[in-house]
N, C-alpha and C. Protein backbone atom coordinates (compact mmCIF):
# COMPACT_ATOMS: atom_id res chain seq x y z
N UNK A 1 14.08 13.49 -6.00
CA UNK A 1 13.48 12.27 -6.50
C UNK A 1 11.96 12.31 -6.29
N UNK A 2 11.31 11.48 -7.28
CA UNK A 2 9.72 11.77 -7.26
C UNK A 2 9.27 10.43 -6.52
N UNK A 3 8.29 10.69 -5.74
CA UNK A 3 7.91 9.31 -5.16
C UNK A 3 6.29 9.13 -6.09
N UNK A 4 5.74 7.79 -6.24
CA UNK A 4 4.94 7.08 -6.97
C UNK A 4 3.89 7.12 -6.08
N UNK A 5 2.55 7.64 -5.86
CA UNK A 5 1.63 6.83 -4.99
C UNK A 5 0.53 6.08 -5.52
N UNK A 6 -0.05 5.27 -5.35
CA UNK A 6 -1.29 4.12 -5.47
C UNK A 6 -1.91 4.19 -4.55
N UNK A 7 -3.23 4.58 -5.19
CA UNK A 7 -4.23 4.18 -4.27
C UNK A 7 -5.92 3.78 -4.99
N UNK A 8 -6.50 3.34 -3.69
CA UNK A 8 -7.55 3.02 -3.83
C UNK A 8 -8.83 3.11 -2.92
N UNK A 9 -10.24 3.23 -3.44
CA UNK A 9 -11.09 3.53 -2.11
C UNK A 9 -11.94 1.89 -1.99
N UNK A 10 -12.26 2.15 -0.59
CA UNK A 10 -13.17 1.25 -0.40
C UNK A 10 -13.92 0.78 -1.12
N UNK A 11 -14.34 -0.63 -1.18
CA UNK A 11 -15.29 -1.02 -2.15
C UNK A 11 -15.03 -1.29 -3.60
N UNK A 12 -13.85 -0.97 -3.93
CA UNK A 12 -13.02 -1.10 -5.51
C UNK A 12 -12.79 -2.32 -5.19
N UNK A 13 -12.40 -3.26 -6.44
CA UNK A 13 -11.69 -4.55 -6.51
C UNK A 13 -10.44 -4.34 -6.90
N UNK A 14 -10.14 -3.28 -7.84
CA UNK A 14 -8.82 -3.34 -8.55
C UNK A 14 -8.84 -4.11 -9.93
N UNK A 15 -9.88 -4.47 -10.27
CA UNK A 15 -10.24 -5.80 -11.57
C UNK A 15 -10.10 -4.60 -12.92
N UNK A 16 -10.09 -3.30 -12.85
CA UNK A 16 -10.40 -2.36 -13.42
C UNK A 16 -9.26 -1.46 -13.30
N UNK A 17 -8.68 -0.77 -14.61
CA UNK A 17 -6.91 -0.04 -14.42
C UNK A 17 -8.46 1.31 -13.40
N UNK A 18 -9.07 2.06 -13.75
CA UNK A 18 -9.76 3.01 -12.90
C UNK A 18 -10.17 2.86 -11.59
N UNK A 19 -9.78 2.13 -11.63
CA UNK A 19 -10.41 1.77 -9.58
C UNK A 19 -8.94 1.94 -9.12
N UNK A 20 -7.80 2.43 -9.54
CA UNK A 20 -6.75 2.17 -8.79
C UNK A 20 -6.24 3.98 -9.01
N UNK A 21 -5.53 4.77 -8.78
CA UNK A 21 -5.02 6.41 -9.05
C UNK A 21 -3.77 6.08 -8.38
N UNK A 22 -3.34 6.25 -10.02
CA UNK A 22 -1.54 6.55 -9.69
C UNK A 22 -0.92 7.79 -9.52
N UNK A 23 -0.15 8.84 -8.67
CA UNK A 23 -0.02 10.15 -8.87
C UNK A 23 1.04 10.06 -8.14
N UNK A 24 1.95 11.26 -8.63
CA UNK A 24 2.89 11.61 -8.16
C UNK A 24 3.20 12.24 -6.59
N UNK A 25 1.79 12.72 -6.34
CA UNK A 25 1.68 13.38 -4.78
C UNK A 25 0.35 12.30 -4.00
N UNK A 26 0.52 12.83 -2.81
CA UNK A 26 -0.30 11.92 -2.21
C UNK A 26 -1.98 12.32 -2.66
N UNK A 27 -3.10 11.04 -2.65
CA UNK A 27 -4.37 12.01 -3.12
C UNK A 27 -5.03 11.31 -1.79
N UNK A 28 -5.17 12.35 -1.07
CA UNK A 28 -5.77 12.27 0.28
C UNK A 28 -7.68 12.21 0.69
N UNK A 29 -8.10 11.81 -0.55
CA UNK A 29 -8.76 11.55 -0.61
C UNK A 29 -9.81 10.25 -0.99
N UNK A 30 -8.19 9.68 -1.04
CA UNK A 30 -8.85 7.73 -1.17
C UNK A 30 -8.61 7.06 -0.34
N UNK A 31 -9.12 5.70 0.56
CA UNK A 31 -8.91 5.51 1.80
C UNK A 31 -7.52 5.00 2.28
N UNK A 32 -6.88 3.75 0.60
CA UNK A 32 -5.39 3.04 1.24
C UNK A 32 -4.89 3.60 -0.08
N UNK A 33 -3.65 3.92 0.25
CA UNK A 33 -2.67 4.74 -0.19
C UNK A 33 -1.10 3.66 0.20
N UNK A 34 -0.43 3.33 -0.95
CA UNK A 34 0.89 3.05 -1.26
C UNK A 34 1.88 3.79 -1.91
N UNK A 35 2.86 4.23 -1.27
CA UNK A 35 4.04 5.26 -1.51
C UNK A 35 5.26 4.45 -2.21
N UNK A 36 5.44 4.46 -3.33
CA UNK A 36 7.11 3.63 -3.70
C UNK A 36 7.91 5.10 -4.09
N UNK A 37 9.17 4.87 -3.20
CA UNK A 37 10.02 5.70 -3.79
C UNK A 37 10.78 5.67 -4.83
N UNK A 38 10.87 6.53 -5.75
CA UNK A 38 11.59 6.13 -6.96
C UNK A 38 13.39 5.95 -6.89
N UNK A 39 13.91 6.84 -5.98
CA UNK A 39 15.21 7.08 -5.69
C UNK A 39 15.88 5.83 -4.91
N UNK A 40 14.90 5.12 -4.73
CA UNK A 40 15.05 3.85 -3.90
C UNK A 40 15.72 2.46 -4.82
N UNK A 41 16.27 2.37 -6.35
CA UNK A 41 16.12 1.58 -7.24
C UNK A 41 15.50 0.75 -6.62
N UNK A 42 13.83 0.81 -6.56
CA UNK A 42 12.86 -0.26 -5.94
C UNK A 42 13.25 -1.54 -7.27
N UNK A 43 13.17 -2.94 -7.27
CA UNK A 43 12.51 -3.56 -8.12
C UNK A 43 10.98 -3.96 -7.60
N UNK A 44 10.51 -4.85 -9.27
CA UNK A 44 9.08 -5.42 -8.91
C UNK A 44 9.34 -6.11 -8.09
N UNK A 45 10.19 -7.04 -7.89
CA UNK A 45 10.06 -7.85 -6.83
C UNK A 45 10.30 -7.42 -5.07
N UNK A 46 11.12 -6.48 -4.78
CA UNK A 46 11.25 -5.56 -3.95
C UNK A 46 9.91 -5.10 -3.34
N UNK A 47 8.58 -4.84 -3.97
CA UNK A 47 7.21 -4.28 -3.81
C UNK A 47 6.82 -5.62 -3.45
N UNK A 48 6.74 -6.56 -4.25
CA UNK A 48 5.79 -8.03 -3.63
C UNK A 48 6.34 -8.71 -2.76
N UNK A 49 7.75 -8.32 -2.44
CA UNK A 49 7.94 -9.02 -0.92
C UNK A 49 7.52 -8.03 0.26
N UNK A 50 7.45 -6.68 0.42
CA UNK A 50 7.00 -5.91 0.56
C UNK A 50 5.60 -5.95 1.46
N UNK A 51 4.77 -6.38 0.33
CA UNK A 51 3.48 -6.27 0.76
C UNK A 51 3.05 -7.68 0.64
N UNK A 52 3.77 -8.57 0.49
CA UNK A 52 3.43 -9.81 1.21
C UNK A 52 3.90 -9.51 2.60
N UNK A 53 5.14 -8.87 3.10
CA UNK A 53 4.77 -9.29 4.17
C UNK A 53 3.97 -7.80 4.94
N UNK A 54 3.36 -6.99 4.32
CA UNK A 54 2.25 -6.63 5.12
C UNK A 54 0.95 -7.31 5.01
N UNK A 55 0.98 -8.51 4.41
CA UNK A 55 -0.34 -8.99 4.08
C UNK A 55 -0.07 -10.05 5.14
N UNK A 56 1.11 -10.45 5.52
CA UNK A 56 1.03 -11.75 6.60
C UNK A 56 0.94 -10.78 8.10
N UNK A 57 1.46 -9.26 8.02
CA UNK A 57 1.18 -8.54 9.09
C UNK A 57 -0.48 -8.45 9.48
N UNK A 58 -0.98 -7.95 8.55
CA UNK A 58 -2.54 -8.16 8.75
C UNK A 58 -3.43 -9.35 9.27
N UNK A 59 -2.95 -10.44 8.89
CA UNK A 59 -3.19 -11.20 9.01
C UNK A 59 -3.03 -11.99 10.88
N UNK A 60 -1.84 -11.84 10.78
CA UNK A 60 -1.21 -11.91 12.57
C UNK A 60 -1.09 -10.51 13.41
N UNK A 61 -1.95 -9.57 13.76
CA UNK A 61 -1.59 -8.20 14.14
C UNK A 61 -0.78 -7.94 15.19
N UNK A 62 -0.81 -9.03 16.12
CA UNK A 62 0.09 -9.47 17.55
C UNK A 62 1.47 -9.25 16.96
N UNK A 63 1.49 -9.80 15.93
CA UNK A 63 3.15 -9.93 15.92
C UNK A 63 3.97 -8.59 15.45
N UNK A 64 2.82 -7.68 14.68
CA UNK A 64 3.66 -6.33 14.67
C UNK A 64 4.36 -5.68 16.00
N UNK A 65 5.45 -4.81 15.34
CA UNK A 65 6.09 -3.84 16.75
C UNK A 65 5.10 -3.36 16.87
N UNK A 66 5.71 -3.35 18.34
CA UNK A 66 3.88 -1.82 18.63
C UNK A 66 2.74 -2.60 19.09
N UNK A 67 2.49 -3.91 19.14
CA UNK A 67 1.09 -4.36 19.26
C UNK A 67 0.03 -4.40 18.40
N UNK A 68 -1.19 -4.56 18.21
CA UNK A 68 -2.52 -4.41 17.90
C UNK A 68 -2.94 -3.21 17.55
N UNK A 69 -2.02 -2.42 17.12
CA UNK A 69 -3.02 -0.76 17.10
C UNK A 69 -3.16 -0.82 15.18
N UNK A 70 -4.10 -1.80 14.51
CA UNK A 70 -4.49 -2.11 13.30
C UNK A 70 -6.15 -1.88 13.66
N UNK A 71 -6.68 -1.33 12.33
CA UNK A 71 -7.98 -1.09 12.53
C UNK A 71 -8.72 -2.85 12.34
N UNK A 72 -9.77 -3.12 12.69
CA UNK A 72 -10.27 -4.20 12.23
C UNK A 72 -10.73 -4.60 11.23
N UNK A 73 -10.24 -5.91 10.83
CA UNK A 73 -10.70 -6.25 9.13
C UNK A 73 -11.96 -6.81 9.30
């Protein structure tokens, strides 16, 4: 199975389909990087609950396992 990655570098908005690189392998050269597996029957909605709740993780860093080890926003 092929996995999907997204990414983007610093300083992009995303307002633009080119500020974002979709590729099949990882491109280790942009700073945040999102992996969906395809073998996974992901849905869309599956991804936005997803990363809502890494967006409420960011947001509260205490409450991740593990503690605080998040870089600072």
């Amino acid at each position: 199975m092929t996995n999907h990655f997204y990414s983007i570098n610093r300083g992009k908005s995303g307002l633009t389909p080119s500020d974002i690189t979709r590729a099949t392998s990882s491109t280790s050269g942009d700073d945040i990087e999102l992996r969906l597996a395809d073998g996974a029957s992901l849905t869309r909605k599956d991804v936005i609950l997803a990363l809502e709740a890494f967006e409420k993780l960011w947001h509260d860093p205490g409450s991740a396992p593990g503690g605080t080890n998040f870089p600072a926003l």
